[in-house]
C-alpha atoms as a PDB file:
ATOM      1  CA  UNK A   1      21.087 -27.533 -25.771  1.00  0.00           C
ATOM      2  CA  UNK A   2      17.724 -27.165 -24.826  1.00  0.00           C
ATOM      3  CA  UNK A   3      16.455 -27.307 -28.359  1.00  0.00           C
ATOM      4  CA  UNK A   4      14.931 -30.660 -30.105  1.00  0.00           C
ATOM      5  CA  UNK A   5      16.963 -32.484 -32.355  1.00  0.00           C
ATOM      6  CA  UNK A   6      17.353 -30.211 -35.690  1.00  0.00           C
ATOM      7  CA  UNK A   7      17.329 -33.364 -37.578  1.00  0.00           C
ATOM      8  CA  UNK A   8      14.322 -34.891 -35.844  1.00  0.00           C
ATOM      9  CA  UNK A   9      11.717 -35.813 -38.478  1.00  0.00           C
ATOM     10  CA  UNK A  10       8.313 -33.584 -37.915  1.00  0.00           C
ATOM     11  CA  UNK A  11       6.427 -36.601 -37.818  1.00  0.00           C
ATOM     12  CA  UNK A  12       8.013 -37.845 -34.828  1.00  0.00           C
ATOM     13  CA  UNK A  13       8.279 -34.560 -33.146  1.00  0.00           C
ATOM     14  CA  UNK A  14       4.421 -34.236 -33.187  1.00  0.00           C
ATOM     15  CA  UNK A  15       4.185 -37.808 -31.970  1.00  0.00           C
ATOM     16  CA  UNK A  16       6.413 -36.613 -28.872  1.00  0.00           C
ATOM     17  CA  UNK A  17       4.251 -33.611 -28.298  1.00  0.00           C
ATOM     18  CA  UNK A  18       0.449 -35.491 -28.490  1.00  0.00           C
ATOM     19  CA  UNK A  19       2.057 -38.009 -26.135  1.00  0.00           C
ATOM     20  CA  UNK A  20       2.951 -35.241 -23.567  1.00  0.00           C
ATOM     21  CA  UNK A  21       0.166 -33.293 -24.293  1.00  0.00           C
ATOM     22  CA  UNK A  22      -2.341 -35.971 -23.642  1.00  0.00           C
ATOM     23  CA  UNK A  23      -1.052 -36.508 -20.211  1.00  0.00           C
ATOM     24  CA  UNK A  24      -2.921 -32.950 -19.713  1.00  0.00           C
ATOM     25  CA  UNK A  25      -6.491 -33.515 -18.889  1.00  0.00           C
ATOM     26  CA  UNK A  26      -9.414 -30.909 -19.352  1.00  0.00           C
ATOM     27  CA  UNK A  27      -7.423 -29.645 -22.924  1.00  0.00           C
ATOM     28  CA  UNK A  28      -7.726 -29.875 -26.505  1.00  0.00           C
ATOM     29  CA  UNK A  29      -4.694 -29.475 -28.625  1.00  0.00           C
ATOM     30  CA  UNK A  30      -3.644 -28.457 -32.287  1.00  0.00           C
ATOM     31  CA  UNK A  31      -0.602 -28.504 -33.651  1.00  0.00           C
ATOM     32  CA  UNK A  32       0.284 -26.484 -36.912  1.00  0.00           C
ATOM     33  CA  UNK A  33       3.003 -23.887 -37.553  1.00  0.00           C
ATOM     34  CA  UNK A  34       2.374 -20.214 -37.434  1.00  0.00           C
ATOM     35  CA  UNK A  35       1.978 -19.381 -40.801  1.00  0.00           C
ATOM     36  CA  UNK A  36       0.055 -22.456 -42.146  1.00  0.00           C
ATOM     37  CA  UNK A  37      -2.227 -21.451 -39.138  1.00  0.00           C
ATOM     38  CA  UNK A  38      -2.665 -17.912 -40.115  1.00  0.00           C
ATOM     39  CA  UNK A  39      -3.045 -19.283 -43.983  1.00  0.00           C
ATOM     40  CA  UNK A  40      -5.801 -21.343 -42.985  1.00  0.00           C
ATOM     41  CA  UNK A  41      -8.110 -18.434 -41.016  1.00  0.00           C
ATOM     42  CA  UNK A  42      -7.610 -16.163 -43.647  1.00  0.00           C
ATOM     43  CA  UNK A  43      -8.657 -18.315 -46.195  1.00  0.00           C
ATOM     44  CA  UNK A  44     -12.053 -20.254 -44.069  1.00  0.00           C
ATOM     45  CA  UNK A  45     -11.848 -18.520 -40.622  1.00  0.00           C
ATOM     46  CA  UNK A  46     -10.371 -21.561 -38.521  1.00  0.00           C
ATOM     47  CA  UNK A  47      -6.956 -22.303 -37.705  1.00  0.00           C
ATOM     48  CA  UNK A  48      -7.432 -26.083 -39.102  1.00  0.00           C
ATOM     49  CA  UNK A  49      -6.461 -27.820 -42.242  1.00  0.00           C
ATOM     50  CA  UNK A  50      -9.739 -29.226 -42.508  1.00  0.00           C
ATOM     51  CA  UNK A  51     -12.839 -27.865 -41.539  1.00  0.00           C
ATOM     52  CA  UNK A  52     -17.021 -28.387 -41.495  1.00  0.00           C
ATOM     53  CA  UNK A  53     -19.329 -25.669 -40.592  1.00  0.00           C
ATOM     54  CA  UNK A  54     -22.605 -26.674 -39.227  1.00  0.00           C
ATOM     55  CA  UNK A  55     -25.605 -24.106 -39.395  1.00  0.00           C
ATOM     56  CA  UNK A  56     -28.925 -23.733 -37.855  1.00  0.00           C
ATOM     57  CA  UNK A  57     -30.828 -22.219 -35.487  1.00  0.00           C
ATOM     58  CA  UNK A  58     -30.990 -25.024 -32.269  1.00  0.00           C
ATOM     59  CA  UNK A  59     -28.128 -24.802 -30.602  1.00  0.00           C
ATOM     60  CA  UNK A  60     -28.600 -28.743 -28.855  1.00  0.00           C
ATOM     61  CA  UNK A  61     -29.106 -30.047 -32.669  1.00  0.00           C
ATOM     62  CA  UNK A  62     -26.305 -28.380 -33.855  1.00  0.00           C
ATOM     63  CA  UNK A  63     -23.931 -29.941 -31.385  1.00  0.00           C
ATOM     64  CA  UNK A  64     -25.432 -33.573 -31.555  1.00  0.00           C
ATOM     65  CA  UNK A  65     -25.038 -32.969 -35.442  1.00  0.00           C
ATOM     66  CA  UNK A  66     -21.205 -31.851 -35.258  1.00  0.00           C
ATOM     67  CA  UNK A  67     -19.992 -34.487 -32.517  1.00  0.00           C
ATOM     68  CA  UNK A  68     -21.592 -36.689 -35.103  1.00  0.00           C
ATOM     69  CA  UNK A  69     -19.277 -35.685 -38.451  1.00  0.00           C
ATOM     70  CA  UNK A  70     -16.231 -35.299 -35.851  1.00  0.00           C
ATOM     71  CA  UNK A  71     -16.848 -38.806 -35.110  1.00  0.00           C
ATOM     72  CA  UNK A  72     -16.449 -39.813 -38.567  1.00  0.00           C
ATOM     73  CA  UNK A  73     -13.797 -37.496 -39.326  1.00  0.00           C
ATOM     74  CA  UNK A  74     -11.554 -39.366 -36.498  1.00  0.00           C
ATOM     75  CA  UNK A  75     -11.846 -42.726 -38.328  1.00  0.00           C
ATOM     76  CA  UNK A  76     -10.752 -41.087 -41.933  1.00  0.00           C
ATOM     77  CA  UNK A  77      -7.004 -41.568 -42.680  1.00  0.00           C
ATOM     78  CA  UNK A  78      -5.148 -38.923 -42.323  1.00  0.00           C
ATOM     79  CA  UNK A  79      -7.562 -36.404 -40.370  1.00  0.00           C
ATOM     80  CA  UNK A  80      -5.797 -35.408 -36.765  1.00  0.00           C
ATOM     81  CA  UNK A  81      -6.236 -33.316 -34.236  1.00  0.00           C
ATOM     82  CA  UNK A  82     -10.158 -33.295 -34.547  1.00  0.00           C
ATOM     83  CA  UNK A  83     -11.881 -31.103 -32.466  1.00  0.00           C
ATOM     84  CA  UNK A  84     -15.245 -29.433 -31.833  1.00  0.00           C
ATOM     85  CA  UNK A  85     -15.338 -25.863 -31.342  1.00  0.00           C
ATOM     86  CA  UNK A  86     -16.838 -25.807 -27.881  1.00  0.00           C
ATOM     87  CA  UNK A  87     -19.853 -23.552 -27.347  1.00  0.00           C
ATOM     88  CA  UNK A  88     -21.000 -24.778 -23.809  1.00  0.00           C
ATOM     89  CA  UNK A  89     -20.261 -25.805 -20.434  1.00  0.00           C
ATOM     90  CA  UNK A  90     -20.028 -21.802 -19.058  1.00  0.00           C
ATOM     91  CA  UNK A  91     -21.483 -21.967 -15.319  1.00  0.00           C
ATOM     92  CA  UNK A  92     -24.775 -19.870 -15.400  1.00  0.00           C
ATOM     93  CA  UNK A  93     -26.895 -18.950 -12.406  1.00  0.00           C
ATOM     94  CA  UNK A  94     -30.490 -20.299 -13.198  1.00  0.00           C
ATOM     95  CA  UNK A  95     -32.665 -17.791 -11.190  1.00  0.00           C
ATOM     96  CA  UNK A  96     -36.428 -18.696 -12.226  1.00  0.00           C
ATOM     97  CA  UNK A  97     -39.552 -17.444 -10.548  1.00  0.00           C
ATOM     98  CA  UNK A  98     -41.981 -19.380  -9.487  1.00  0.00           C
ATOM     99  CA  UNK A  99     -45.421 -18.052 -10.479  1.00  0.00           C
ATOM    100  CA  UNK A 100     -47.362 -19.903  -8.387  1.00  0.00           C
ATOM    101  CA  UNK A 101     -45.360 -19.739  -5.248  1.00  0.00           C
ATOM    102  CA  UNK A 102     -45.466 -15.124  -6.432  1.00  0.00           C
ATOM    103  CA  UNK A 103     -49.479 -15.294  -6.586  1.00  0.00           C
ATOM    104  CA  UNK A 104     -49.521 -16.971  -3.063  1.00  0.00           C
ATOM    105  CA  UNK A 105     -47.945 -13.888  -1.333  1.00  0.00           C
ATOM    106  CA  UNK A 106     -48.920 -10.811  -4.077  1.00  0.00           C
ATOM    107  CA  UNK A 107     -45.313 -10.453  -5.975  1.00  0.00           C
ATOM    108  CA  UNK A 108     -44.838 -10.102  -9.540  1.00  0.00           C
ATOM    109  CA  UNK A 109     -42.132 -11.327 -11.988  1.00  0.00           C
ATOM    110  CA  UNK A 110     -40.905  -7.654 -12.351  1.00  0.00           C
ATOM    111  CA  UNK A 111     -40.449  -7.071  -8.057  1.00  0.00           C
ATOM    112  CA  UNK A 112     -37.877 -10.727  -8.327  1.00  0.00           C
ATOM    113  CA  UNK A 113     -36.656  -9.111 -11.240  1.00  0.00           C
ATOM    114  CA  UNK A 114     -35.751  -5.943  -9.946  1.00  0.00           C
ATOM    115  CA  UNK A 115     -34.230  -7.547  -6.798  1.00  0.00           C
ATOM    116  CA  UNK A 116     -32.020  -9.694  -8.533  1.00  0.00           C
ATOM    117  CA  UNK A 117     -30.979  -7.283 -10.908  1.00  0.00           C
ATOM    118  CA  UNK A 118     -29.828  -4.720  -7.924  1.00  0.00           C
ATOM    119  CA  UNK A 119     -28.561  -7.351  -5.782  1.00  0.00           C
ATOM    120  CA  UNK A 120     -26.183  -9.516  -8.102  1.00  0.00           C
ATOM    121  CA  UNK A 121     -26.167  -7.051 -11.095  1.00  0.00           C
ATOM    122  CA  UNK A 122     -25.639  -3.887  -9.266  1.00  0.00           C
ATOM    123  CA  UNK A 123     -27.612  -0.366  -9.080  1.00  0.00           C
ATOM    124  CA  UNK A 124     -27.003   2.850  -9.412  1.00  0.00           C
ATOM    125  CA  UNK A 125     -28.050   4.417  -5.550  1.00  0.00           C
ATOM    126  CA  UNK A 126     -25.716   8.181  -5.826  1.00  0.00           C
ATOM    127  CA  UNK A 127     -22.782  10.194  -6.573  1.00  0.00           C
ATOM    128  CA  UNK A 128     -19.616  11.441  -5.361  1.00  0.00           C
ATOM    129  CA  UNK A 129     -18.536  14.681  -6.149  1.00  0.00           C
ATOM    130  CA  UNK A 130     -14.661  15.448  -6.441  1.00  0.00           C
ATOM    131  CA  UNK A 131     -14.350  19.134  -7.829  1.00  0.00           C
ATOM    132  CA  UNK A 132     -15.400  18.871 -11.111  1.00  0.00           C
ATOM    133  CA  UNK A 133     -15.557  14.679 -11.434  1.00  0.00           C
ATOM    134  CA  UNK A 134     -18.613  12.545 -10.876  1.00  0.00           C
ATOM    135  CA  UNK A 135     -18.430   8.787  -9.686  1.00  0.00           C
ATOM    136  CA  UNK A 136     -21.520   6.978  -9.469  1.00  0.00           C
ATOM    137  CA  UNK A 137     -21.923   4.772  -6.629  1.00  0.00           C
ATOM    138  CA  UNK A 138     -22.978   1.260  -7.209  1.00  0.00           C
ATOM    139  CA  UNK A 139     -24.552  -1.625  -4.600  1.00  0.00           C
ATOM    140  CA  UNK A 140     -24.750  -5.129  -5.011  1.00  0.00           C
ATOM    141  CA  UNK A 141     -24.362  -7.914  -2.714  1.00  0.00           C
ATOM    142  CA  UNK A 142     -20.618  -8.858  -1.906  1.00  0.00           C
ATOM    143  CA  UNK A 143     -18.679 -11.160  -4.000  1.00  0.00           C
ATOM    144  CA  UNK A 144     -18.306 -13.923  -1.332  1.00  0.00           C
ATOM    145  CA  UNK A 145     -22.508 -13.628  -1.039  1.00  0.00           C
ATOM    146  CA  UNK A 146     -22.997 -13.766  -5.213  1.00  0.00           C
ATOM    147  CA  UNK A 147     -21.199 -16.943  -5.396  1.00  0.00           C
ATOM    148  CA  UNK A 148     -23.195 -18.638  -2.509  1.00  0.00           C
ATOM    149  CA  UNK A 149     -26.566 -20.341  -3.380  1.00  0.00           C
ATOM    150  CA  UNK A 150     -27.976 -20.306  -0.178  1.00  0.00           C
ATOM    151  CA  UNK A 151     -27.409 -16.450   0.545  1.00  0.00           C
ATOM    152  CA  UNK A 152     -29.023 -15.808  -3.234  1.00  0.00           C
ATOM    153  CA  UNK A 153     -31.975 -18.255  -1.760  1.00  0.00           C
ATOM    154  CA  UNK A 154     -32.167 -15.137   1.135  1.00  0.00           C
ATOM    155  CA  UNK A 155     -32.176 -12.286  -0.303  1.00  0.00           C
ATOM    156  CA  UNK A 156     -35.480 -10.418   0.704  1.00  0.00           C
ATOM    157  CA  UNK A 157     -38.206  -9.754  -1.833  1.00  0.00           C
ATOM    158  CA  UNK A 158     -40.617  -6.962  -1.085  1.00  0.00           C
ATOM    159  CA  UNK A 159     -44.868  -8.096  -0.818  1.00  0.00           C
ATOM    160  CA  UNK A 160     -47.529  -5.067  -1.730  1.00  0.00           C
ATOM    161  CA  UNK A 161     -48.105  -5.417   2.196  1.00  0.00           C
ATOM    162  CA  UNK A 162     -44.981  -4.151   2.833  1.00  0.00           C
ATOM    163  CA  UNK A 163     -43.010  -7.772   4.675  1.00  0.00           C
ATOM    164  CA  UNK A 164     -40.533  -9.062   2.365  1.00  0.00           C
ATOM    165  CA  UNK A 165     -40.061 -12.806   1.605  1.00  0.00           C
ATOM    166  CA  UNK A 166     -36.423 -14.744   0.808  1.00  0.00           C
ATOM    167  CA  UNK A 167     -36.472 -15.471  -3.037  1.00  0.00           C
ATOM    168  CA  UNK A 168     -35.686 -19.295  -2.474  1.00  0.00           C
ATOM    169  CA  UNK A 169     -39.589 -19.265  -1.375  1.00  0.00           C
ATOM    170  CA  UNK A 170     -40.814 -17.618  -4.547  1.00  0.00           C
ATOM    171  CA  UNK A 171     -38.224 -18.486  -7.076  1.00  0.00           C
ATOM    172  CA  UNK A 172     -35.843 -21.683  -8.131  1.00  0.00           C
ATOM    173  CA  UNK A 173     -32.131 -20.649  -7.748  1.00  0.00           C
ATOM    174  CA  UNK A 174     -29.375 -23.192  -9.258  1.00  0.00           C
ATOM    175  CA  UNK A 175     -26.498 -23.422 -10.888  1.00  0.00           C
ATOM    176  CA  UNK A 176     -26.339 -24.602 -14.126  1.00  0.00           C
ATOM    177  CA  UNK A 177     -24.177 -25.007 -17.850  1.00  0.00           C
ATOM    178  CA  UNK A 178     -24.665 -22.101 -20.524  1.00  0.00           C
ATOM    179  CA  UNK A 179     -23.535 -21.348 -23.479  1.00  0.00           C
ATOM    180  CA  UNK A 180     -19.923 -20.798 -23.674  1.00  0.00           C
ATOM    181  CA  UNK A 181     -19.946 -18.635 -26.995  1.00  0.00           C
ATOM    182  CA  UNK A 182     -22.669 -18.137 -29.748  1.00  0.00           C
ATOM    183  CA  UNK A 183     -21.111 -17.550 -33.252  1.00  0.00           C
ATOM    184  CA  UNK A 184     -22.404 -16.347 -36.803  1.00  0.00           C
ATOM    185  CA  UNK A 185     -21.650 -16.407 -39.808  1.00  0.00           C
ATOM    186  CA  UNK A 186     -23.910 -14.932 -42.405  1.00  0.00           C
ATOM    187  CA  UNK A 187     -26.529 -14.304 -39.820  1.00  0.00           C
ATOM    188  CA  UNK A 188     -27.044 -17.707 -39.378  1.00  0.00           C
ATOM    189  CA  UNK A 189     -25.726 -19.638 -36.068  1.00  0.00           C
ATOM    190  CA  UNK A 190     -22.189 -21.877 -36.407  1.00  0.00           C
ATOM    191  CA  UNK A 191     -20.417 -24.574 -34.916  1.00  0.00           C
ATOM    192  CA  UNK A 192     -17.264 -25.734 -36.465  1.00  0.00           C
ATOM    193  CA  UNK A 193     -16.057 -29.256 -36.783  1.00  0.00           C
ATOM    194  CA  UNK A 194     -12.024 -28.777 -37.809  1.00  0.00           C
ATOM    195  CA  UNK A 195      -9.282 -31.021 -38.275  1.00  0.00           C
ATOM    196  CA  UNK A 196      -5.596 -31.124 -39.533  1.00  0.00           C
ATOM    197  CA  UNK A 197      -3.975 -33.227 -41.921  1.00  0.00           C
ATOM    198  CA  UNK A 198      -1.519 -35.479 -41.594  1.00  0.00           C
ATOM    199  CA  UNK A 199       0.601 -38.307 -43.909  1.00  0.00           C
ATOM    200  CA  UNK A 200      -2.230 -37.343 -46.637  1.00  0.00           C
ATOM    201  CA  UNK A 201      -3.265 -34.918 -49.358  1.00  0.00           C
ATOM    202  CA  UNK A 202      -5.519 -32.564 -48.185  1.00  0.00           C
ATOM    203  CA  UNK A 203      -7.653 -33.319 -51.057  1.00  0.00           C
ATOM    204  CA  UNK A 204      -8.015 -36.753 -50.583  1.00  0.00           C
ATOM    205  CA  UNK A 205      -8.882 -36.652 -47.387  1.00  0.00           C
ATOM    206  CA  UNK A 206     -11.804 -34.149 -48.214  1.00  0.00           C
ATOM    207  CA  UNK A 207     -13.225 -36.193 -50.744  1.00  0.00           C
ATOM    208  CA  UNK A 208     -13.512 -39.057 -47.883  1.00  0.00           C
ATOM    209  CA  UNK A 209     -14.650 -36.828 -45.507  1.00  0.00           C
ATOM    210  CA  UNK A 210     -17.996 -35.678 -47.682  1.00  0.00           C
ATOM    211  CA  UNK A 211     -18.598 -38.997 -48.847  1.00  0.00           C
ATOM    212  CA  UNK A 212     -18.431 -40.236 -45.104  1.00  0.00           C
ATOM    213  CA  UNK A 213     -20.344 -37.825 -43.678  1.00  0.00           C
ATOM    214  CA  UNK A 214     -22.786 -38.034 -46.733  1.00  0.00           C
ATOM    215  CA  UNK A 215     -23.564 -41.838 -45.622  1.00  0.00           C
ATOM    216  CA  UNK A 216     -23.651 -41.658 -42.307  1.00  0.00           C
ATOM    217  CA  UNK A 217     -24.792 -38.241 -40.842  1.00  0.00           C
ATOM    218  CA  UNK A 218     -28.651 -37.309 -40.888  1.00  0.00           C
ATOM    219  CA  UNK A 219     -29.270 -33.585 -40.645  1.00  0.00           C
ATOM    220  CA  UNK A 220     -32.012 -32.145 -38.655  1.00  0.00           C
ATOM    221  CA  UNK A 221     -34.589 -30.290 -40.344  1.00  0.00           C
ATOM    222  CA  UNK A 222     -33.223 -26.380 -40.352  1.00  0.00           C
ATOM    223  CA  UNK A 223     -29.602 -27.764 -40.653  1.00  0.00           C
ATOM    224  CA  UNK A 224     -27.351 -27.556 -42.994  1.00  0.00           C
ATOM    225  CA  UNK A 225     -23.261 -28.014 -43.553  1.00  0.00           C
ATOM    226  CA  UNK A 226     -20.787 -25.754 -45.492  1.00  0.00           C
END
């Protein structure tokens, strides 16, 4: 009983589903069928219909330059479910020293470094034996102190006259967006523009899509689509 109508038309089950779905914010949908989907990354390497591969080298041009064809894509009839294959917005801790602010008080790149790298990353400082079995034992600040700016901002630095100073004084600590995921294809960096198709021939709807994106899309210098 719990099952759709058997004799529901696909079209208007997808309909039902994008209306739901959309209700959902902070998510990007699809909708295909399992083997279609499989079909389609065996065949290009993306789950869509539909799809434009962007190459270069700068990562910021590359995005402007897909966001650009996906915004043509949406006005072509019969491309759906367009969608940017999202390579930032990962929270990154910005940690950069401040070389004026180190000359002032005698402490190199390599001492803020080498603090931050114990500290947050962890370091190697023994090991326990059990009978035959070696465990290393590893320090680092706690978790509760990693994700707090302020106590990053305090975590002592040693000076070549043997005081320490917090690395908020010699440093800039922040929190900021990184890349979410780098691909490659062919050595070369990739974002992918894809789309599904709906109501249309797939063909049809490629031959717009090139013209479109022919007219109205300017590639940077070092870019180029597939």
């Amino acid at each position: 009983d719990e099952w759709p109508d058997p004799s529901l038309p696909k079209t208007e089950l997808v309909e039902r589903l994008e209306k739901k779905l959309k209700t959902i914010p902070g998510n990007g949908y699809e909708i295909t069928q399992p083997i279609q989907m499989r079909f389609n990354g065996r065949i290009a390497g993306v789950r869509g219909d539909l799809a434009v591969k962007v190459f270069g080298d700068d990562f910021g041009q590359m995005n402007a330059t897909a966001n650009q064809i996906a915004a043509v894509l949406r006005k072509i009839r019969g491309a759906a479910d367009v969608q940017v294959e999202q390579t930032e917005g990962l929270p990154l801790l910005d940690i950069r020293p401040n070389r004026d602010a180190m000359a002032r008080v005698g402490v190199t790149a390599g001492d803020v470094q080498d603090t931050v790298a114990a500290t947050i990353g962890g370091r190697e400082a023994g090991m326990i034996f059990e009978g035959d079995r070696r465990f290393p034992v590893v320090i680092r600040l706690a978790e509760t102190a990693r994700a707090d700016l302020q106590a990053i901002g305090q975590i002592p630095i040693p000076t070549p006259n043997g005081s320490y100073v917090p690395l908020g004084s010699v440093a800039d600590v922040a929190v900021g967006d990184g890349p979410n995921q780098i691909s490659r294809e062919n050595g070369k960096r990739r974002v992918v523009v894809q789309a599904n198709v709906r109501g249309r021939d797939v063909a049809g709807v490629v031959a717009d899509a090139q013209a479109a994106i022919d007219a109205q899309v300017t590639l940077p210098p070092g870019t180029y689509l597939q």
